[in-house]
Structures are given as C-alpha cells and as structure tokens.
N, C-alpha and C. Protein backbone atom coordinates (compact mmCIF):
# COMPACT_ATOMS: atom_id res chain seq x y z
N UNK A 1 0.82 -1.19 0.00
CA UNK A 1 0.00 0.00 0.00
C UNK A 1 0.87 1.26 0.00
N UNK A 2 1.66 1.46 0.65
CA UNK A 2 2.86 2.45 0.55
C UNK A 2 3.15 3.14 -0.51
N UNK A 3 3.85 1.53 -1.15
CA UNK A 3 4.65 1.96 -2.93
C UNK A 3 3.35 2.97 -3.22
N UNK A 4 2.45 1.84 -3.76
CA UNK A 4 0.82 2.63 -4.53
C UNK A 4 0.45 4.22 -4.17
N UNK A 5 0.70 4.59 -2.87
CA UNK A 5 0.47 5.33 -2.29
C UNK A 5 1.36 7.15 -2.85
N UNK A 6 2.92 6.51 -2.57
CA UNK A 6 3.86 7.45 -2.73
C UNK A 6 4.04 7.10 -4.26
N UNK A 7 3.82 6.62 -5.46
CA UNK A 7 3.58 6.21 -6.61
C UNK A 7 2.75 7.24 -7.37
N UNK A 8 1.15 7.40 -6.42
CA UNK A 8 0.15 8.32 -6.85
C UNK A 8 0.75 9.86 -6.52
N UNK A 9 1.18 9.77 -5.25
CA UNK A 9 2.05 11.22 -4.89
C UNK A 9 2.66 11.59 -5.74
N UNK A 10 3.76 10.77 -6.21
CA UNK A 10 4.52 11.16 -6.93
C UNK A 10 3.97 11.87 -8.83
N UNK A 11 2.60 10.91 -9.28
CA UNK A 11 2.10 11.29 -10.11
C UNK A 11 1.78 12.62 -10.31
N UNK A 12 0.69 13.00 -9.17
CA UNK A 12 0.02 13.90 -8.60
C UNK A 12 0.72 15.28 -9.17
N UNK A 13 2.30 15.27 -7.95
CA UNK A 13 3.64 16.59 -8.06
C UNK A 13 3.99 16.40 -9.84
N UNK A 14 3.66 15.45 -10.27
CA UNK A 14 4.60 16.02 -11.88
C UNK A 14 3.54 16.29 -12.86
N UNK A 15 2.00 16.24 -12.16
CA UNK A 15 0.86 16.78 -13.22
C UNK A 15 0.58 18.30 -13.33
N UNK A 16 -0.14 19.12 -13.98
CA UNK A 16 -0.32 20.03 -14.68
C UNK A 16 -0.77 20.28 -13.26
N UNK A 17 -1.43 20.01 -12.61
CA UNK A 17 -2.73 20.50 -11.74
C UNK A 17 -2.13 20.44 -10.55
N UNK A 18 -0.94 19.75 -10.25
CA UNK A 18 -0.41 20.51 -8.89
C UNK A 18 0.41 21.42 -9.43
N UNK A 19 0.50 21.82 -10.45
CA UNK A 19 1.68 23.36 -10.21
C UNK A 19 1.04 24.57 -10.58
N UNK A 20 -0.64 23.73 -10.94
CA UNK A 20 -1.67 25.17 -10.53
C UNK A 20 -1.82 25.71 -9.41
N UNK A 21 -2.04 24.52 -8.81
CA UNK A 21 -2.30 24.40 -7.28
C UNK A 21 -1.13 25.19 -6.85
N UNK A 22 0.21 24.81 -6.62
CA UNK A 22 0.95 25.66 -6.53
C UNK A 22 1.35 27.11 -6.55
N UNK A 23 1.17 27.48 -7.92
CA UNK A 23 0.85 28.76 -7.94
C UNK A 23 -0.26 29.30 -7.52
N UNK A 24 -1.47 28.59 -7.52
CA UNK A 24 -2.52 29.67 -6.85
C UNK A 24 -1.80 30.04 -5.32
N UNK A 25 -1.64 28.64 -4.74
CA UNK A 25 -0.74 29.18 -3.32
C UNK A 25 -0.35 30.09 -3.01
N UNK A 26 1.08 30.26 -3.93
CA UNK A 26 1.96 31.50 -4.01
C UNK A 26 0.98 33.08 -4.20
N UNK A 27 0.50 32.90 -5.08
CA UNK A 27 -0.44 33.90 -5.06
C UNK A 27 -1.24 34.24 -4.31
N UNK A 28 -2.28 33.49 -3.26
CA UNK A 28 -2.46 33.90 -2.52
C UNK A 28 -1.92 34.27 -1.47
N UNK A 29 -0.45 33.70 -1.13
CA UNK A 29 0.26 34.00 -0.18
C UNK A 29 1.00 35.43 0.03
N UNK A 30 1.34 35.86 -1.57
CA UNK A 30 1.45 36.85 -1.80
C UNK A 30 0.51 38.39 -2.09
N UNK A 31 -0.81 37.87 -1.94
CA UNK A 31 -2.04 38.28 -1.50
C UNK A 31 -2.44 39.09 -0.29
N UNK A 32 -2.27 38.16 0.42
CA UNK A 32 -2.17 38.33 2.05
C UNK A 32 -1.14 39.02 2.58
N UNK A 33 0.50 39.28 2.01
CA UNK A 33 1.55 39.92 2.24
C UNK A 33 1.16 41.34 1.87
N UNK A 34 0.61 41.22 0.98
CA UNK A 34 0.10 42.61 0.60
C UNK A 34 -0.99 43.34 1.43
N UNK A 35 -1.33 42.83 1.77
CA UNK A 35 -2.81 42.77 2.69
C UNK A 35 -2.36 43.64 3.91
N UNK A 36 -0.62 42.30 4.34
CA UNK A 36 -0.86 42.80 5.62
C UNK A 36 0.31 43.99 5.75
N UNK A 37 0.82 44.74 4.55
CA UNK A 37 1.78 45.49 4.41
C UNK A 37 0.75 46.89 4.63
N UNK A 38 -0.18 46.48 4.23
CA UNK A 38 -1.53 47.96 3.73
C UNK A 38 -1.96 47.78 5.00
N UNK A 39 -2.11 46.90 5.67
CA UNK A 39 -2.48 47.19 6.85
C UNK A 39 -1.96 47.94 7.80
N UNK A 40 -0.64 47.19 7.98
CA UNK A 40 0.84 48.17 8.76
C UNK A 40 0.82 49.22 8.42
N UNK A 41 0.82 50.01 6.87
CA UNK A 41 0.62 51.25 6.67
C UNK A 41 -0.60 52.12 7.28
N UNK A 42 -1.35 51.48 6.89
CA UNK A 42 -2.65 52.67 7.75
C UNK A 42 -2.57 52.73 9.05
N UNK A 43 -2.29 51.39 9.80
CA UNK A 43 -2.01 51.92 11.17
C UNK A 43 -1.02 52.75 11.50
N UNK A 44 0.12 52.92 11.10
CA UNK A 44 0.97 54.01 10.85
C UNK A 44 0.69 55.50 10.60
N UNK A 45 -0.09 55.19 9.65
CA UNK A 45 -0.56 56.71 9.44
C UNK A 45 -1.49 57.49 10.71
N UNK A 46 -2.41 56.25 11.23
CA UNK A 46 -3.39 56.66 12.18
C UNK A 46 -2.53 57.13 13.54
N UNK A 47 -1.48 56.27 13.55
CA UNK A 47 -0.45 56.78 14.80
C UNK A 47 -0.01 58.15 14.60
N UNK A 48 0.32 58.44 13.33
CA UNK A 48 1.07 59.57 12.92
C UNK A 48 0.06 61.04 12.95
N UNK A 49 -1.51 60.38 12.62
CA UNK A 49 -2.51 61.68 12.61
C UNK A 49 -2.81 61.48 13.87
N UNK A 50 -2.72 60.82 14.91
CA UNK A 50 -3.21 61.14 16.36
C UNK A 50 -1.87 61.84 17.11
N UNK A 51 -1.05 61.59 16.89
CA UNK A 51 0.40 62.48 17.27
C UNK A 51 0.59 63.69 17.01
N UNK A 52 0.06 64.27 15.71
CA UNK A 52 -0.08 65.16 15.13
C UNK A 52 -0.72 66.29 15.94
N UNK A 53 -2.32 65.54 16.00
CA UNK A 53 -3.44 66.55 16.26
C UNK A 53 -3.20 66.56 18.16
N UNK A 54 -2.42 65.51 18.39
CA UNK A 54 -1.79 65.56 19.62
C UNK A 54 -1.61 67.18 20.24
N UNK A 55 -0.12 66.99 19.32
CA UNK A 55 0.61 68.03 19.72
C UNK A 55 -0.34 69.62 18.96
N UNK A 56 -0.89 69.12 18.14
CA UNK A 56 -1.43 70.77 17.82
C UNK A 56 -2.43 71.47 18.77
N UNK A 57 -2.93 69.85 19.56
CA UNK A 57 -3.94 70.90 20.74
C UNK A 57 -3.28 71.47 21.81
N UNK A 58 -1.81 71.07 21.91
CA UNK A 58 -1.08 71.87 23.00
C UNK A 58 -0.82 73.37 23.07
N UNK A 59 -0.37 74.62 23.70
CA UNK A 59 -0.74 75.81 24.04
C UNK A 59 0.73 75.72 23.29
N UNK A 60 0.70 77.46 22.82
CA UNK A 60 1.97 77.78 22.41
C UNK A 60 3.03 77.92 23.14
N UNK A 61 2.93 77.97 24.49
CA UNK A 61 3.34 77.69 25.58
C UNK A 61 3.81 76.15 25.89
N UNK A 62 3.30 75.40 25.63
CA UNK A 62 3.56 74.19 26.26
C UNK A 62 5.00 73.48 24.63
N UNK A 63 3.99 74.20 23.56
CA UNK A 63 4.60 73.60 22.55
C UNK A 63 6.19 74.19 22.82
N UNK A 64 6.65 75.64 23.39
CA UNK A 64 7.75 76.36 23.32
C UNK A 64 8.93 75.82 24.26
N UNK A 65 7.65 75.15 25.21
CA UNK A 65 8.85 73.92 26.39
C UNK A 65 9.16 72.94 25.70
N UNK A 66 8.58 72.65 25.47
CA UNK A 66 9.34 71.34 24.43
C UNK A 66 9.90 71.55 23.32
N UNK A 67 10.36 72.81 22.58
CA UNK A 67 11.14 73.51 21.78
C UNK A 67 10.26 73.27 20.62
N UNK A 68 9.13 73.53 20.25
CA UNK A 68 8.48 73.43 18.94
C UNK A 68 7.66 74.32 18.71
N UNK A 69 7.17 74.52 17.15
CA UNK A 69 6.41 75.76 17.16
C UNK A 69 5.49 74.63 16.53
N UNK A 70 4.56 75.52 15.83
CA UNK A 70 3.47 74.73 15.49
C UNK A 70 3.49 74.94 13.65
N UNK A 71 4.32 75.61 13.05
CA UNK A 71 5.36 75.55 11.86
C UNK A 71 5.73 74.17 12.15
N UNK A 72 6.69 73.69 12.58
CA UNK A 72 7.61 72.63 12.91
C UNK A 72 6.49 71.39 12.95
N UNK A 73 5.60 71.21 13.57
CA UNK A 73 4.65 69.97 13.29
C UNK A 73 4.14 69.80 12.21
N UNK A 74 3.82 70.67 11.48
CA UNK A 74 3.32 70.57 10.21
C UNK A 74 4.44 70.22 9.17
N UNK A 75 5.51 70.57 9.40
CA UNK A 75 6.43 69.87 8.95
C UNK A 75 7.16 68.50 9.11
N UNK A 76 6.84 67.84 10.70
CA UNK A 76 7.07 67.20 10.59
C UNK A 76 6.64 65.94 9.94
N UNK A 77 4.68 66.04 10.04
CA UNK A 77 4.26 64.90 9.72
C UNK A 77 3.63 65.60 8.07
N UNK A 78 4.48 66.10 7.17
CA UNK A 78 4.29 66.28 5.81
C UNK A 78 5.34 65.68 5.06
C-alpha cells in the first residue's frame, strides 16, 4: 500500500494541476503579504494623525517647552 500510495504522490507533483495548485498558493500567499503590508501602513498613518493633532492641541506655551512651534509639526508629519 505504501509503494501505490507514494507512486500516486509522486504522479500527482509532476501533473499540470499541482503546479496550478501551486501557484494559486503563491499567489495567494502573496495576497495576504500585501494585505498585511496595507495594513501596517494605515495603522501608521493613524499613529502619525493622532500624534499630530496631539501636539497641535497643545498651548503655544507648552509647545515652546518642548522647543516646537506649530510651523515645525506641520512639517514634521508632511
């Protein structure tokens, strides 16, 4: 039963239809990489616009202790 077994396997890997199979794989795998790259980005950005509007609600005062104007934020996250 074995031979028969790893025989059909072996058929299987050298037919047309597992290296579809295959590539759909890859493709979807590379699907999902993409997926989760766009994901990482927007959360990024959302970090970057809550930091932002952070510091812009601070007093010109508070911003001047911490050595920044409010020029300077807008520059930073542009």
């Amino acid at each position: 039963m074995q031979a028969s077994s790893s025989l059909a396997v072996r058929r299987f890997q050298s037919s047309a239809g597992y290296a579809l199979l295959t590539v759909l794989i890859e493709l979807a795998a590379a699907g999902w990489r993409a997926l989760a790259r766009g994901l990482a980005k927007l959360a990024a950005a959302q970090r970057h616009a809550q930091a932002r509007d952070e510091l812009l609600s601070l007093s010109d005062r508070s911003l001047r202790d911490i050595g920044l104007s409010r020029a300077e934020i807008e520059r930073m996250f542009h």
